[in-house]
PDB file of N, CA and C in Angstrom:
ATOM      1  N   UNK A   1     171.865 272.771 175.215  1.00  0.00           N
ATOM      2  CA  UNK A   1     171.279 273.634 176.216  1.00  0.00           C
ATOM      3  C   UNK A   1     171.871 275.034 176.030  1.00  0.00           C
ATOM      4  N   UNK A   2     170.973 276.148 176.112  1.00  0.00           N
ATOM      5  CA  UNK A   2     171.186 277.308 175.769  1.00  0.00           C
ATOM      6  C   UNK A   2     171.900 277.722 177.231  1.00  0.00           C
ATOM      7  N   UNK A   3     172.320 279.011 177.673  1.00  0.00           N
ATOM      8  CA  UNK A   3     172.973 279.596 178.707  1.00  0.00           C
ATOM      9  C   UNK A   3     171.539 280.157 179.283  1.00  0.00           C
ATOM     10  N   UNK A   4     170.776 279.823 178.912  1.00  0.00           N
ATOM     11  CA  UNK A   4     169.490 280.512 179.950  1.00  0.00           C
ATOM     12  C   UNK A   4     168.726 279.565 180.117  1.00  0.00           C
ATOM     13  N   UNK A   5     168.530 278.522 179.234  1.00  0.00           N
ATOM     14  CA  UNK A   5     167.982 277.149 179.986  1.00  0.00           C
ATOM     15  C   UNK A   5     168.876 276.607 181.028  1.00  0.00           C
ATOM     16  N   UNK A   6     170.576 276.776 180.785  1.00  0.00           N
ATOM     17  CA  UNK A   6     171.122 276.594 182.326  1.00  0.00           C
ATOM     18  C   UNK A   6     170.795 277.384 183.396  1.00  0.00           C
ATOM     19  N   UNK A   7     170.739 278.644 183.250  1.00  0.00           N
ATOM     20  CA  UNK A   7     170.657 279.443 184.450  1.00  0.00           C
ATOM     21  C   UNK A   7     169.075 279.161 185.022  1.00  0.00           C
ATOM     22  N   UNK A   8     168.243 279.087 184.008  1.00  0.00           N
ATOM     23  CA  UNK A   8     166.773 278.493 185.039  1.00  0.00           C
ATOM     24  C   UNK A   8     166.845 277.438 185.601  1.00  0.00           C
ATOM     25  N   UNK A   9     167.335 276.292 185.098  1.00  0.00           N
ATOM     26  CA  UNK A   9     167.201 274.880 185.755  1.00  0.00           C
ATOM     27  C   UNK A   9     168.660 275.432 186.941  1.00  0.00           C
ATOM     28  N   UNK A  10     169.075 276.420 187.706  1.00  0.00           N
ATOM     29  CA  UNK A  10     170.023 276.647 188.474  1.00  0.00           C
ATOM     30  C   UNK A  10     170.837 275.797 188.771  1.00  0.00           C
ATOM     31  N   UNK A  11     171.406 276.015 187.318  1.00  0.00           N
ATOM     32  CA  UNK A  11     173.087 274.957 187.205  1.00  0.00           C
ATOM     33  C   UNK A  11     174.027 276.276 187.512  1.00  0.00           C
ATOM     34  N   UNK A  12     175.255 275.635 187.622  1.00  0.00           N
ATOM     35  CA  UNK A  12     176.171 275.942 188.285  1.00  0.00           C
ATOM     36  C   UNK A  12     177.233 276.150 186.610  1.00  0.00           C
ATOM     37  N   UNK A  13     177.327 277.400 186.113  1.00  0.00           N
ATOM     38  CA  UNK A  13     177.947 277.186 185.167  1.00  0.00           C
ATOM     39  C   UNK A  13     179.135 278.541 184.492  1.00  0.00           C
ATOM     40  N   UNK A  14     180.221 278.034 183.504  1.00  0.00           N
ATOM     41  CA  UNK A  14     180.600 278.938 183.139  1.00  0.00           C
ATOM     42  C   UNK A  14     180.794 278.968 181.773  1.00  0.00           C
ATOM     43  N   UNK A  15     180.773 280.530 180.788  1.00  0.00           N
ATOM     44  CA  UNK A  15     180.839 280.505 179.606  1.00  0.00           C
ATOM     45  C   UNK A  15     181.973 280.917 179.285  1.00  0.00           C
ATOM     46  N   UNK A  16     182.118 280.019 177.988  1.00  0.00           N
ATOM     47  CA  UNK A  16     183.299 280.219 177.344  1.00  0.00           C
ATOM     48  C   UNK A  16     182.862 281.049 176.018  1.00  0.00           C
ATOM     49  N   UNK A  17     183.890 281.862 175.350  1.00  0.00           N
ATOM     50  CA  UNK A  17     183.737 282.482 174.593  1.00  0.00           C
ATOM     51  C   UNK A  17     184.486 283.741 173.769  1.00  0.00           C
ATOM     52  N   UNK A  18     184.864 282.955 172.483  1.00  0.00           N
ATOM     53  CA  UNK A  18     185.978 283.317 171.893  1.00  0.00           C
ATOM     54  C   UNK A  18     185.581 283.938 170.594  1.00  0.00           C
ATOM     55  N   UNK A  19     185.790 284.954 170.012  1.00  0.00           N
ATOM     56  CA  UNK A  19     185.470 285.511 168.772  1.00  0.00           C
ATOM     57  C   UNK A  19     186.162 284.737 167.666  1.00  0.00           C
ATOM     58  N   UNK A  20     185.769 284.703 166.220  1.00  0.00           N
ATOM     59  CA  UNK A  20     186.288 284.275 165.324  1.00  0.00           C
ATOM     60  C   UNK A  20     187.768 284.715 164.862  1.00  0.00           C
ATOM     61  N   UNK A  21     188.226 285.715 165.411  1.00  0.00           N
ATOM     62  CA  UNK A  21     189.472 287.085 164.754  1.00  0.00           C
ATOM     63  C   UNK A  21     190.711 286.369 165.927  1.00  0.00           C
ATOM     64  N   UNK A  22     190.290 285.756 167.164  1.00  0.00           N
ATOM     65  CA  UNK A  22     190.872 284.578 167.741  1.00  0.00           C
ATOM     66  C   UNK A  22     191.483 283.104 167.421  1.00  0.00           C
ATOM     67  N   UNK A  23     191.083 282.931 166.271  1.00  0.00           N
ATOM     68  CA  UNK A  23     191.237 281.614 165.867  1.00  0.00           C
ATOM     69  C   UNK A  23     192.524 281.615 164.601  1.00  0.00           C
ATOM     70  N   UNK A  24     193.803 281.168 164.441  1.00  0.00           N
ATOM     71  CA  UNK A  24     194.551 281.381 163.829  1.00  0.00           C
ATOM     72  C   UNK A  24     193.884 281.171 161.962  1.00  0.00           C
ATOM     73  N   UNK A  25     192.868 279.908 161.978  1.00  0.00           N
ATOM     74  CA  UNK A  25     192.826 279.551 160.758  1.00  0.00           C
ATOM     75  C   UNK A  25     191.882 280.627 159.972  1.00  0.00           C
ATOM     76  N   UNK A  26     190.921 281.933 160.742  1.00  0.00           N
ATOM     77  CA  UNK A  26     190.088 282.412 160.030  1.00  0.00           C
ATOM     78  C   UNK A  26     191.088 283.218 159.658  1.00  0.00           C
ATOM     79  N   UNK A  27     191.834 283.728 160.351  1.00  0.00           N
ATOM     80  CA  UNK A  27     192.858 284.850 160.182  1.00  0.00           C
ATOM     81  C   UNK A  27     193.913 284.811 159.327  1.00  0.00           C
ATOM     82  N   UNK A  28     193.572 283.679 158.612  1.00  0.00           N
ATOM     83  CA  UNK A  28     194.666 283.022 157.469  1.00  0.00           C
ATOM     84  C   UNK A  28     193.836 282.902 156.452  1.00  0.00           C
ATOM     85  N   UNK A  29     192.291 282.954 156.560  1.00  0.00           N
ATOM     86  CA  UNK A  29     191.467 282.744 155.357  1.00  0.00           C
ATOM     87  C   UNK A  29     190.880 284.017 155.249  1.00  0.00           C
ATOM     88  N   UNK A  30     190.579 284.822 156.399  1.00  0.00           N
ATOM     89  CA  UNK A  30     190.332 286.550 156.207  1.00  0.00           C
ATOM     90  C   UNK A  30     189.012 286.009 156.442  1.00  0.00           C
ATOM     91  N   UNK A  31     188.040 284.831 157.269  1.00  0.00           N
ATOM     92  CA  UNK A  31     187.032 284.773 157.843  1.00  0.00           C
ATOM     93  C   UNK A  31     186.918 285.000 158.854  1.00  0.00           C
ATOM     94  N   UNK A  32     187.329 286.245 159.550  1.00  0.00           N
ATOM     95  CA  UNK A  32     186.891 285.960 160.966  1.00  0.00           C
ATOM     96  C   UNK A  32     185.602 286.429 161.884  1.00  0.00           C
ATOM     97  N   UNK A  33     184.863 286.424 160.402  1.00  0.00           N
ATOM     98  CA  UNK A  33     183.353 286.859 161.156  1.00  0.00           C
ATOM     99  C   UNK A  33     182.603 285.917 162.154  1.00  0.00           C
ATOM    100  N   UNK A  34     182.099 285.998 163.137  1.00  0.00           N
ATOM    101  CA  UNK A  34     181.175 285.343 163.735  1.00  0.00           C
ATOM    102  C   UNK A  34     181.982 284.908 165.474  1.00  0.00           C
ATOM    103  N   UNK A  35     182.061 283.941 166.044  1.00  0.00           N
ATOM    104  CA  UNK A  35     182.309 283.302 167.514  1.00  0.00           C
ATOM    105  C   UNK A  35     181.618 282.143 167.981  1.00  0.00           C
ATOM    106  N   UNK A  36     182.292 281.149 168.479  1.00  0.00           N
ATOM    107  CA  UNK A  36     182.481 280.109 169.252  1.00  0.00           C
ATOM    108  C   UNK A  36     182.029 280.458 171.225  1.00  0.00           C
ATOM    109  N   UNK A  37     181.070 280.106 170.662  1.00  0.00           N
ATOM    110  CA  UNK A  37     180.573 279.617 172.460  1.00  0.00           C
ATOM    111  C   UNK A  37     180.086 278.572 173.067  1.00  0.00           C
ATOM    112  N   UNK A  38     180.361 278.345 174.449  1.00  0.00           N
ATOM    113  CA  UNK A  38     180.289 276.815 175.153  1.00  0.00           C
ATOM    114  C   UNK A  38     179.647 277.353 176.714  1.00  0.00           C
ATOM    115  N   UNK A  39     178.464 275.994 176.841  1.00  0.00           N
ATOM    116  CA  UNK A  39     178.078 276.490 178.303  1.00  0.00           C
ATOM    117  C   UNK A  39     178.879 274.907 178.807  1.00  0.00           C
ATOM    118  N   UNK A  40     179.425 275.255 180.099  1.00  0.00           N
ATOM    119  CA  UNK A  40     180.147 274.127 180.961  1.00  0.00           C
ATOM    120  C   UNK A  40     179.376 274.410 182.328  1.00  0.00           C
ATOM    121  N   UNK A  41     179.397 273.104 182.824  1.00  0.00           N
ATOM    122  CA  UNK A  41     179.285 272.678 183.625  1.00  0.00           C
ATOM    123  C   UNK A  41     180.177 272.670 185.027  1.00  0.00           C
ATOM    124  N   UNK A  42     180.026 273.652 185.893  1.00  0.00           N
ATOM    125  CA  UNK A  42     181.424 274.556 186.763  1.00  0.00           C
ATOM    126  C   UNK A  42     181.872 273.254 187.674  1.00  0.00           C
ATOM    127  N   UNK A  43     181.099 272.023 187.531  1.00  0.00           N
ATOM    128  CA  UNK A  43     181.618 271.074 188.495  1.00  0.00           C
ATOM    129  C   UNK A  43     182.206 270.324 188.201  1.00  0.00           C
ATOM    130  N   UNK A  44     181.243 269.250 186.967  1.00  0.00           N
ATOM    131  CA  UNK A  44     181.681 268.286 186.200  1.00  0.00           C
ATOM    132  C   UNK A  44     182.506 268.683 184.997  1.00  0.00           C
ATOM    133  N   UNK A  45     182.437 269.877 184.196  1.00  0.00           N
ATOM    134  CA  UNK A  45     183.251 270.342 183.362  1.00  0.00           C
ATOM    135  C   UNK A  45     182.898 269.792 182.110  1.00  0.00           C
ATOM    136  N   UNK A  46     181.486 268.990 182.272  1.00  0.00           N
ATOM    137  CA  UNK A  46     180.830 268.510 181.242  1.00  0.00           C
ATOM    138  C   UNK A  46     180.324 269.513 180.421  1.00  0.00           C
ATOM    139  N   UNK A  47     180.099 269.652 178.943  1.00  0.00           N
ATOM    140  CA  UNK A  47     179.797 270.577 177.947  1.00  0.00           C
ATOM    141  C   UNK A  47     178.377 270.576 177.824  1.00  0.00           C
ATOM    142  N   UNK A  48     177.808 271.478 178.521  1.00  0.00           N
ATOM    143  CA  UNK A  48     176.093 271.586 178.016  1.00  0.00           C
ATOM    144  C   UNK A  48     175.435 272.083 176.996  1.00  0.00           C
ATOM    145  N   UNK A  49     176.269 272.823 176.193  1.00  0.00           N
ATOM    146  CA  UNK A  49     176.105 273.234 174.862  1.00  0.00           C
ATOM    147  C   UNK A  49     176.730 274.162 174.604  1.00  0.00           C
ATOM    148  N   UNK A  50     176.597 274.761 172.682  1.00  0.00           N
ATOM    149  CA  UNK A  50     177.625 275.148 172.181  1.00  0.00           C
ATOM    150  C   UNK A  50     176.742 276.227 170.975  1.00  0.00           C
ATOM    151  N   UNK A  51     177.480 277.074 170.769  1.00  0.00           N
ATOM    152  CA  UNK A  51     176.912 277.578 169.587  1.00  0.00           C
ATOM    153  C   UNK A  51     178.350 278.009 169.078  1.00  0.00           C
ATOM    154  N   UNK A  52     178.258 277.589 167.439  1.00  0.00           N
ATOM    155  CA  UNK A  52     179.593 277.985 166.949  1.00  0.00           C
ATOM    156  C   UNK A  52     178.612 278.926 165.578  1.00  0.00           C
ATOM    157  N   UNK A  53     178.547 279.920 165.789  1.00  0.00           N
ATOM    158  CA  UNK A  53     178.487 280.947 164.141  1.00  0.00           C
ATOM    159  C   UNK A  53     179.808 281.612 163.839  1.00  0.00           C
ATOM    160  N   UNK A  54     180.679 280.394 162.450  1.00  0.00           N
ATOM    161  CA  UNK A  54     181.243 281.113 161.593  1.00  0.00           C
ATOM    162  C   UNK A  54     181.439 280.142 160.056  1.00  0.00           C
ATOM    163  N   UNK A  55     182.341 280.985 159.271  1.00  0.00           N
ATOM    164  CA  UNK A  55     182.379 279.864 158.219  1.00  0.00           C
ATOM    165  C   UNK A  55     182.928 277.925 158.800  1.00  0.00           C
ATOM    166  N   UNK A  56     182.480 277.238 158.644  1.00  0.00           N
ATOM    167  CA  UNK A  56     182.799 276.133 158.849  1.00  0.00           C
ATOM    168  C   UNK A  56     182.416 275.648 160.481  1.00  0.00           C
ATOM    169  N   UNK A  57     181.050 276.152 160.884  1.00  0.00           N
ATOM    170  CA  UNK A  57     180.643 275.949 161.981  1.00  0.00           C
ATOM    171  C   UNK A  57     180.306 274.784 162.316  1.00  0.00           C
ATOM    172  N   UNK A  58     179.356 274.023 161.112  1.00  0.00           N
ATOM    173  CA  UNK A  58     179.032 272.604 161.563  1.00  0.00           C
ATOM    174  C   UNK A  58     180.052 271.837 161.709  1.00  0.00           C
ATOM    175  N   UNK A  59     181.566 272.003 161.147  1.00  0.00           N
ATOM    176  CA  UNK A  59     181.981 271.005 161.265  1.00  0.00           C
ATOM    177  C   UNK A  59     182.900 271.214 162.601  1.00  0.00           C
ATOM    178  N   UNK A  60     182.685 272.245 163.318  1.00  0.00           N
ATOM    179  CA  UNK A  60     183.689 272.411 164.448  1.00  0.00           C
ATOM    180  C   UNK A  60     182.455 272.503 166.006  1.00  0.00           C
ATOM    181  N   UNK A  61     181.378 272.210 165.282  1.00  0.00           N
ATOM    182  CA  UNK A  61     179.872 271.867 166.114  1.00  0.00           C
ATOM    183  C   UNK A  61     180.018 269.945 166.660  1.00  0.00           C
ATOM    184  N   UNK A  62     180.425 269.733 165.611  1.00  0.00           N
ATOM    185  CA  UNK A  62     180.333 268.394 165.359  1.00  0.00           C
ATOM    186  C   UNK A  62     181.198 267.555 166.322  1.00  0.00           C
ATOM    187  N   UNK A  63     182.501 268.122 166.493  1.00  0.00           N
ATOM    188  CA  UNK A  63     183.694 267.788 167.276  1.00  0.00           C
ATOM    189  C   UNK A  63     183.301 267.920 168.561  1.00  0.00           C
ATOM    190  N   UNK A  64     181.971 268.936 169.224  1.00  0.00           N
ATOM    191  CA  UNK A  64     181.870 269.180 170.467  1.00  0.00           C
ATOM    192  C   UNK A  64     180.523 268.211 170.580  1.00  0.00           C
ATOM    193  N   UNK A  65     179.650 268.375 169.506  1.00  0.00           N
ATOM    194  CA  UNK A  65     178.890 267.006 169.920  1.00  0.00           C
ATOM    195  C   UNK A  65     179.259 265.750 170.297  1.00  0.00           C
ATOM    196  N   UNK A  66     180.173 265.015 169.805  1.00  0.00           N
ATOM    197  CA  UNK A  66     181.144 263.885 170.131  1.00  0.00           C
ATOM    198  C   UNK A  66     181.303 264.155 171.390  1.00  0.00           C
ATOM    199  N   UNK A  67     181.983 265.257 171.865  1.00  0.00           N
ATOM    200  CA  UNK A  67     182.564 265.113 172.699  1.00  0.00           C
ATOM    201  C   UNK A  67     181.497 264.859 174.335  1.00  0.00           C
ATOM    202  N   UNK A  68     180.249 266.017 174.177  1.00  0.00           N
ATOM    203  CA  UNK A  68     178.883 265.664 174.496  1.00  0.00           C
ATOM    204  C   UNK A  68     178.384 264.192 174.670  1.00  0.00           C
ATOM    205  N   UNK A  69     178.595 263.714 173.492  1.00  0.00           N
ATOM    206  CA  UNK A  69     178.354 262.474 173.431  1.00  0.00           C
ATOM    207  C   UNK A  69     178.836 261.180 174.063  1.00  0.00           C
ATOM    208  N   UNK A  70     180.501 261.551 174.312  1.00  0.00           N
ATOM    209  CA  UNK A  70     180.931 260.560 174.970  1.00  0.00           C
ATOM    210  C   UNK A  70     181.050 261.212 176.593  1.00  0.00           C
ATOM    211  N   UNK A  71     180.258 262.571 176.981  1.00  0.00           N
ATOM    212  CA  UNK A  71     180.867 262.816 178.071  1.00  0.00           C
ATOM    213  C   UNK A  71     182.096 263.165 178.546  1.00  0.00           C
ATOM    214  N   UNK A  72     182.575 263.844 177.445  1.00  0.00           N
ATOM    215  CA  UNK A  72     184.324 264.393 177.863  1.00  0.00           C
ATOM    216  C   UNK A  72     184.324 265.429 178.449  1.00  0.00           C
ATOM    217  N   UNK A  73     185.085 266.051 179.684  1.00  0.00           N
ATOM    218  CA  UNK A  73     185.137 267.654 180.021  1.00  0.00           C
ATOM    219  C   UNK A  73     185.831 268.519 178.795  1.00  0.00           C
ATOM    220  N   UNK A  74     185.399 269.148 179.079  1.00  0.00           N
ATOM    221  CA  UNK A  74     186.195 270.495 178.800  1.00  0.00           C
ATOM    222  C   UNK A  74     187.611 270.623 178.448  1.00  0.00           C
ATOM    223  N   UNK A  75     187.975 270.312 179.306  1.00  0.00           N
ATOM    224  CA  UNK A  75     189.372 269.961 179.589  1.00  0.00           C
ATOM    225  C   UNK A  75     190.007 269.026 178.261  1.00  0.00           C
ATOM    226  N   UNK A  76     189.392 268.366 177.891  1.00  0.00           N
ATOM    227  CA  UNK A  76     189.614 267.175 176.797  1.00  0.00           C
ATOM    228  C   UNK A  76     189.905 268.060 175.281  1.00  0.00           C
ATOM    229  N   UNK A  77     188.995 268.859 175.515  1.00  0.00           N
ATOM    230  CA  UNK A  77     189.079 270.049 174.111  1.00  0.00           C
ATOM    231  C   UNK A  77     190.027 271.110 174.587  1.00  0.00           C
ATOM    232  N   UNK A  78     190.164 271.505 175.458  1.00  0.00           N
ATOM    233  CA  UNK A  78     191.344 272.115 176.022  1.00  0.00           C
ATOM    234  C   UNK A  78     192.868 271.664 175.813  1.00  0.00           C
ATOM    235  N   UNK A  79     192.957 270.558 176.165  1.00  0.00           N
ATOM    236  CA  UNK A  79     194.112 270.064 175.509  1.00  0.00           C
ATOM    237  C   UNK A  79     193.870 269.369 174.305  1.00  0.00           C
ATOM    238  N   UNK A  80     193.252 268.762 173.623  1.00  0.00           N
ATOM    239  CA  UNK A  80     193.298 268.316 173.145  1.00  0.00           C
ATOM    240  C   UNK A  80     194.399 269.241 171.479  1.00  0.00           C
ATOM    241  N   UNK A  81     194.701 267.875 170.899  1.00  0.00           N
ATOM    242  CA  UNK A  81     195.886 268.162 169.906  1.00  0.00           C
ATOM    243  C   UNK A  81     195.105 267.838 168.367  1.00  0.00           C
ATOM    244  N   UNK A  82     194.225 269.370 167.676  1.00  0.00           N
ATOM    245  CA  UNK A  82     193.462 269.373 166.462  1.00  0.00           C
ATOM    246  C   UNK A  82     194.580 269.218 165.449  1.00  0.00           C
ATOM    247  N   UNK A  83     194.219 268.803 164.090  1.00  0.00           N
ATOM    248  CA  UNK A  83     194.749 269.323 163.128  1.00  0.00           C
ATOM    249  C   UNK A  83     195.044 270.354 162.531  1.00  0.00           C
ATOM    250  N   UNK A  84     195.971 270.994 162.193  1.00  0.00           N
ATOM    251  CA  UNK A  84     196.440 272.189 161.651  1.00  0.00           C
ATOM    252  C   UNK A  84     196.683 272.735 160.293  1.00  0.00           C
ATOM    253  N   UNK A  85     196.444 273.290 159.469  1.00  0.00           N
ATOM    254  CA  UNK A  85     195.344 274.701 160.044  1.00  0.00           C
ATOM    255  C   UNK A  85     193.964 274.417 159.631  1.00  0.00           C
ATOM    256  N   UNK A  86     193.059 274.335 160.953  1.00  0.00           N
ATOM    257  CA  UNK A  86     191.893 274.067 160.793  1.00  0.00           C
ATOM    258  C   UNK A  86     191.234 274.776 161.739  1.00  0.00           C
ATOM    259  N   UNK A  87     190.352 275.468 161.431  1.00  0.00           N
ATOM    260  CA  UNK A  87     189.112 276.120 162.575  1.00  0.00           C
ATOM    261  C   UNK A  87     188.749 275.685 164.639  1.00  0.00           C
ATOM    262  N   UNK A  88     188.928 274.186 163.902  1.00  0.00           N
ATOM    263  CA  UNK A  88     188.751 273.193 164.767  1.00  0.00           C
ATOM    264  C   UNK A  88     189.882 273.670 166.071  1.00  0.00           C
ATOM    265  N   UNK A  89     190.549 273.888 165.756  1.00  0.00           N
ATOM    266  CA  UNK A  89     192.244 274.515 166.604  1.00  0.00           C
ATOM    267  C   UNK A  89     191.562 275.489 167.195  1.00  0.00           C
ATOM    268  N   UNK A  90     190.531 276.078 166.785  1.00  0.00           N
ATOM    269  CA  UNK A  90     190.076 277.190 168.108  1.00  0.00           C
ATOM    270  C   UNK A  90     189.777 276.905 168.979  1.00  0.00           C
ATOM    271  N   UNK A  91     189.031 275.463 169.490  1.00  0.00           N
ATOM    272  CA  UNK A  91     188.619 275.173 170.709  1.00  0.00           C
ATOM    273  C   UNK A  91     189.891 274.790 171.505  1.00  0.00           C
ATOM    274  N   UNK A  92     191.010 274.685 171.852  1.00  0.00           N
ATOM    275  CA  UNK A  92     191.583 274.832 172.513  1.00  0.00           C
ATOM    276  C   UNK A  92     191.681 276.197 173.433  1.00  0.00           C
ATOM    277  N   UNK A  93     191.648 277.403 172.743  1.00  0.00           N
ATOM    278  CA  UNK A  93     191.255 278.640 172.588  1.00  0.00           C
ATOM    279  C   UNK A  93     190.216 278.952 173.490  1.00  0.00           C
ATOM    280  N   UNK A  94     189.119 278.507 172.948  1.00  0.00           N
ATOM    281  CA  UNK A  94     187.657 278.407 173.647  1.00  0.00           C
ATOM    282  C   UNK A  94     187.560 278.010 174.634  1.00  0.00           C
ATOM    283  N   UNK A  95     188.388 276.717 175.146  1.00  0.00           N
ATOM    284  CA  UNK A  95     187.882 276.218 176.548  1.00  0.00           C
ATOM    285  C   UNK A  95     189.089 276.737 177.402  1.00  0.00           C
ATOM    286  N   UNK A  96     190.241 277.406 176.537  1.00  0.00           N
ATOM    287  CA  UNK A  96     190.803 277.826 178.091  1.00  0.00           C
ATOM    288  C   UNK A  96     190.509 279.136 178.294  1.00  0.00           C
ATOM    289  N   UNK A  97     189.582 279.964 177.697  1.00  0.00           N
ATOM    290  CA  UNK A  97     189.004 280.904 178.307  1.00  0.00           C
ATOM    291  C   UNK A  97     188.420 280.627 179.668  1.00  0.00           C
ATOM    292  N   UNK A  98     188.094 279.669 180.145  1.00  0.00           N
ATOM    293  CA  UNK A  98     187.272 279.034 181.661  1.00  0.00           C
ATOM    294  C   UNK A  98     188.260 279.304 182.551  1.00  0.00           C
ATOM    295  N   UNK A  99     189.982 278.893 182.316  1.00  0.00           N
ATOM    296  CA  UNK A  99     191.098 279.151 183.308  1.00  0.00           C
ATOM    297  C   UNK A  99     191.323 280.583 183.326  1.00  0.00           C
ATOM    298  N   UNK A 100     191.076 281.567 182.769  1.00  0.00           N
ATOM    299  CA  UNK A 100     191.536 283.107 183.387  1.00  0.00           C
ATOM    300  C   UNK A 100     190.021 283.528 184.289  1.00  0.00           C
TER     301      UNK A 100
END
C-alpha cells in the first residue's frame, strides 16, 4: 500500500523515512544513492508498505515482506538484531524514525 492509498482509505498512519547516506553499509560501499520508506500503521504498528530504492533494494524489500507476512510491528524491525555490514541494518534506522 502506497502512502496515498492509506490516506484515502483514512487510515491512521505514520511515515518512516530514511535516506540511503543514513545507512552505515552504503557509506562503506560509497552507495548511498536512493532511500528506504515504510507506511505504518499508527495503531497496530503493522507495516502497510514499503518502498526501498537503492543498490540492493530487493533484498532489504524482502525482509519487510516477511515481516508483512507474518504480521510483525514495526517495532520487530526496530529492534530487531540484522547482520553486519549489510544494508539490511538500515531498518533499524528506518523504523525508529516513528519514535522522534
Amino acid at each position: 500500500m502506497t502512502e496515498a492509498e492509506a490516506r484515502r482509505q483514512g487510515r491512521n498512519i505514520r511515515v518512516a523515512k530514511l535516506p540511503m547516506t543514513a545507512v552505515t553499509r552504503a557509506l562503506e560501499t560509497g552507495e548511498t544513492r536512493g532511500f528506504m520508506k515504510a507506511i505504518v500503521d499508527t495503531e497496530t504498528r503493522q507495516i502497510l508498505g514499503c518502498t526501498i530504492l537503492s543498490i540492493e533494494g530487493g533484498e532489504i524489500m524482502t525482509i519487510i515482506q516477511v515481516a508483512m507476512m507474518g504480521k510483525l510491528p514495526s517495532t520487530a524491525l526496530r529492534d530487531g538484531v540484522f547482520t553486519h555490514p549489510t544494508p539490511a541494518e538500515g531498518l533499524n534506522a528506518l523504523f525508529l524514525t516513528l519514535d522522534s
